[in-house]
C-alpha atoms as a PDB file:
ATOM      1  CA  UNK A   1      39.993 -73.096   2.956  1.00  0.00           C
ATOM      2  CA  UNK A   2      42.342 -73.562   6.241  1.00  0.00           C
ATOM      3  CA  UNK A   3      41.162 -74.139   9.580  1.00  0.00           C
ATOM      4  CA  UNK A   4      43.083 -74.072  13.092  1.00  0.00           C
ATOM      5  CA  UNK A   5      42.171 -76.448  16.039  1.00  0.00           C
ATOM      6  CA  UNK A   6      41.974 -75.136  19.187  1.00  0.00           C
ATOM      7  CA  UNK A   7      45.313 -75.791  20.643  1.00  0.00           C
ATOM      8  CA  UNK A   8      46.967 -73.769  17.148  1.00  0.00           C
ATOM      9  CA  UNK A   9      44.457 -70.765  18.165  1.00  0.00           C
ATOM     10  CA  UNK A  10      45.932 -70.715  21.611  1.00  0.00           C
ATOM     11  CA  UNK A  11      49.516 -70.857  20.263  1.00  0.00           C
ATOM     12  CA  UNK A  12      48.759 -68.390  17.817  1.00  0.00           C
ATOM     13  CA  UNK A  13      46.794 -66.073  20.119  1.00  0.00           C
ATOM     14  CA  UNK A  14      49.972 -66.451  22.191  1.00  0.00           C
ATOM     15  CA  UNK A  15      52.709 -65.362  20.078  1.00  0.00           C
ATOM     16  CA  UNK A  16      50.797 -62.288  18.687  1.00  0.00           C
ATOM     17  CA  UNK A  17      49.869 -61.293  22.543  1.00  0.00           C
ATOM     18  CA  UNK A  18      53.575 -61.438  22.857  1.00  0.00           C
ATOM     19  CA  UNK A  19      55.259 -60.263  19.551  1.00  0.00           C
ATOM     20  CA  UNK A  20      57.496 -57.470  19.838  1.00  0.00           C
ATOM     21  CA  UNK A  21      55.792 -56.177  16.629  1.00  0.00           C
ATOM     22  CA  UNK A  22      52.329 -55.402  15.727  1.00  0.00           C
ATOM     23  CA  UNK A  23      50.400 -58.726  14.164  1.00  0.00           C
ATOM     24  CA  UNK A  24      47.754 -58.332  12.707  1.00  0.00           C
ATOM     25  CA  UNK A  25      47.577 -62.393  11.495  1.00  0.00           C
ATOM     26  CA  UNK A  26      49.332 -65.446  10.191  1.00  0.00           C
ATOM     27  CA  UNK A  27      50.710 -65.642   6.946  1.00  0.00           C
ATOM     28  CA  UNK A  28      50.443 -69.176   5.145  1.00  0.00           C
ATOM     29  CA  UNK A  29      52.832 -69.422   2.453  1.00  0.00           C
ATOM     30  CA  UNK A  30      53.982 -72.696   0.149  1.00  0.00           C
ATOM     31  CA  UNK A  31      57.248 -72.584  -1.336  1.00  0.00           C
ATOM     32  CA  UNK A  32      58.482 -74.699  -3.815  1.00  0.00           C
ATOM     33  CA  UNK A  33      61.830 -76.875  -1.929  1.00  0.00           C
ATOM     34  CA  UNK A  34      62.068 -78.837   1.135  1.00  0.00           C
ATOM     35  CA  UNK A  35      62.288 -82.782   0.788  1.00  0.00           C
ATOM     36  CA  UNK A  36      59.292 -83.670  -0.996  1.00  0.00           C
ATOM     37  CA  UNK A  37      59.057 -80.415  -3.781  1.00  0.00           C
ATOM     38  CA  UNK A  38      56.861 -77.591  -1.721  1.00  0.00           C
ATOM     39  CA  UNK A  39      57.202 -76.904   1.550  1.00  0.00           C
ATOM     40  CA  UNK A  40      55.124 -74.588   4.214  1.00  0.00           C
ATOM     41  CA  UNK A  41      55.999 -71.305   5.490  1.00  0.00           C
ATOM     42  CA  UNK A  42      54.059 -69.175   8.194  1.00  0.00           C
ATOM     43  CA  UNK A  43      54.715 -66.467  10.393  1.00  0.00           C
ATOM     44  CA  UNK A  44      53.200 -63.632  12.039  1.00  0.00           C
ATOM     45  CA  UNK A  45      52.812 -60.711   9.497  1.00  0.00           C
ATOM     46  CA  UNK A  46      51.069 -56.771  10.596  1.00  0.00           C
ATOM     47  CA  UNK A  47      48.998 -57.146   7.594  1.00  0.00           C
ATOM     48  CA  UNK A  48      47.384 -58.752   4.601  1.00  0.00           C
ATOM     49  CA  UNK A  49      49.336 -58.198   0.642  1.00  0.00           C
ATOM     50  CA  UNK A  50      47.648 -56.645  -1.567  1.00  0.00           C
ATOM     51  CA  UNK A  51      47.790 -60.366  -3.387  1.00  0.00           C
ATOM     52  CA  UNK A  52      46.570 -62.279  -0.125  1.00  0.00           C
ATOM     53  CA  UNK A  53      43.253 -63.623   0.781  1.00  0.00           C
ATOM     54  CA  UNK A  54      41.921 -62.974   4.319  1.00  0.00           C
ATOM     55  CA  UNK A  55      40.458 -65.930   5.968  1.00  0.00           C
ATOM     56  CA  UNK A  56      39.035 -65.326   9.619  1.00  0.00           C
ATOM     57  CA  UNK A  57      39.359 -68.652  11.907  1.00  0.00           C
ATOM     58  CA  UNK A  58      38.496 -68.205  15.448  1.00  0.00           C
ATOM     59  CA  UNK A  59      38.415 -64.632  15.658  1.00  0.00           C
ATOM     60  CA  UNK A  60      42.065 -64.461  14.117  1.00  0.00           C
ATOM     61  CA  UNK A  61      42.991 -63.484  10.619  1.00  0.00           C
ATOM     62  CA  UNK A  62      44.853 -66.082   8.278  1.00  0.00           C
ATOM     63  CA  UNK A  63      46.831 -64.235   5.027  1.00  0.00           C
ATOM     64  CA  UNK A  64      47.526 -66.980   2.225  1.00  0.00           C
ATOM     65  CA  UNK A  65      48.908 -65.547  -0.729  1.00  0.00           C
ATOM     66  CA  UNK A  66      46.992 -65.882  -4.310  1.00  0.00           C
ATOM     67  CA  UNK A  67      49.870 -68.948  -5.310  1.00  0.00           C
ATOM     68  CA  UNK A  68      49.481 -71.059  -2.481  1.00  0.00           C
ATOM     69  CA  UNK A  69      45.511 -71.154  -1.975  1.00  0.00           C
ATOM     70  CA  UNK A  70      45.614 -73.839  -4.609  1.00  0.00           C
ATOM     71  CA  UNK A  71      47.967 -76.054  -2.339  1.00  0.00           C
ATOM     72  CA  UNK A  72      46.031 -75.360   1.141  1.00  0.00           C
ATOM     73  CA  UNK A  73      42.338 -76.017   0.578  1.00  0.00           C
ATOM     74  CA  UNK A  74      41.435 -77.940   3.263  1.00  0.00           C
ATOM     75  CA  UNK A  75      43.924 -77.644   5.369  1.00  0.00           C
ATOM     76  CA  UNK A  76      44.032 -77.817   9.098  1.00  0.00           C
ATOM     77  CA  UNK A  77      47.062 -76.836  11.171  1.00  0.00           C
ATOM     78  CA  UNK A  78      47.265 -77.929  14.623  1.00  0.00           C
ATOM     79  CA  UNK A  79      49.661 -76.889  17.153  1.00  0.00           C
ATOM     80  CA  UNK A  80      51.449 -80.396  18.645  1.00  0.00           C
ATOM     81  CA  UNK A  81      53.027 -80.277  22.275  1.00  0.00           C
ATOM     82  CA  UNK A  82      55.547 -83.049  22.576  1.00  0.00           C
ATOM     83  CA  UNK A  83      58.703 -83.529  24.596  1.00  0.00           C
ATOM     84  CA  UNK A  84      60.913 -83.581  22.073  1.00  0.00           C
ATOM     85  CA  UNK A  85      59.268 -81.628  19.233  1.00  0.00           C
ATOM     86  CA  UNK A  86      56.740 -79.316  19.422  1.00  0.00           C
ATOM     87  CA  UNK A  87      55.288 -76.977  17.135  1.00  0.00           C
ATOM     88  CA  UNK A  88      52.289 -76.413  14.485  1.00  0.00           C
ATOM     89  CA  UNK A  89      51.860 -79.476  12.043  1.00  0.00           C
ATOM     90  CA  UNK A  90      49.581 -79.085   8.541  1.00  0.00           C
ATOM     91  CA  UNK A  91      47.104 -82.124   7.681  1.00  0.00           C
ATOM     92  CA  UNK A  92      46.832 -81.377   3.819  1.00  0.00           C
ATOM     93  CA  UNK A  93      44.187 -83.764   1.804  1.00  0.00           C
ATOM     94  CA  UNK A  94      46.201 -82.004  -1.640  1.00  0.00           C
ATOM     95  CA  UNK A  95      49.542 -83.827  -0.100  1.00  0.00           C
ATOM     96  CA  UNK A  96      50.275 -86.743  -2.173  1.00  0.00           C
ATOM     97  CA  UNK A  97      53.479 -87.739  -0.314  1.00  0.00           C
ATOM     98  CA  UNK A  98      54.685 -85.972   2.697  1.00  0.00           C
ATOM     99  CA  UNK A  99      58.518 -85.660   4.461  1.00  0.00           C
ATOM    100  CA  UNK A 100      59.030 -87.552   7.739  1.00  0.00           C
ATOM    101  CA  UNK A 101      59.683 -83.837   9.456  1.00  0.00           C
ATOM    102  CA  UNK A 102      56.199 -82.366   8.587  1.00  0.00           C
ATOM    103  CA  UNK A 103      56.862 -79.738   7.102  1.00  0.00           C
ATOM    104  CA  UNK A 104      57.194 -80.525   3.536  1.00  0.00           C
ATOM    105  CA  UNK A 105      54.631 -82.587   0.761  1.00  0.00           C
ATOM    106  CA  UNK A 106      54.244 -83.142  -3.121  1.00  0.00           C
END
């Protein structure tokens, strides 16, 4: 359903090694707003909803919840280092359109 490269598993693997609070994975949310009608959300969560699915990618746990699996299939997020904007990006083949800052799609 979602996969991570390698440099998002590093960046990942990074902020959980230094979280002040316990993670036990990523949770992978879409949210209806941003500039193009749904946008992404994610963040390191202790543990899985009771409504989540639990998808293991390179030895660390992904949460999406049961709303937004429909919007992510086939998803890859990748973790960009830039000099003026780094951070994870989402390559969705459900995006029809998607906003020039990344982070939102219809």
């Amino acid at each position: 359903m979602i996969n991570l490269t390698d440099s998002a598993v590093n960046a990942l693997k990074s902020a959980i090694s230094s979280s002040q609070h316990p993670a036990g994975g990523l949770r992978v949310m879409i949210e209806a707003g941003g500039c193009n009608g749904f946008k992404y959300k994610m963040g390191l969560a202790e543990e899985p909803k009771p409504d989540d699915t639990v998808i293991e990618c390179s030895g660390l746990k992904v949460f999406v919840d049961n709303k937004s699996q429909e919007h992510l299939v086939g998803t890859t997020i990748d973790f960009v280092v830039a000099p003026e904007n780094s951070g994870f990006t989402f390559h969705n083949p459900n995006a029809t359109a998607n906003c020039s800052c990344g982070k939102s799609f219809s």
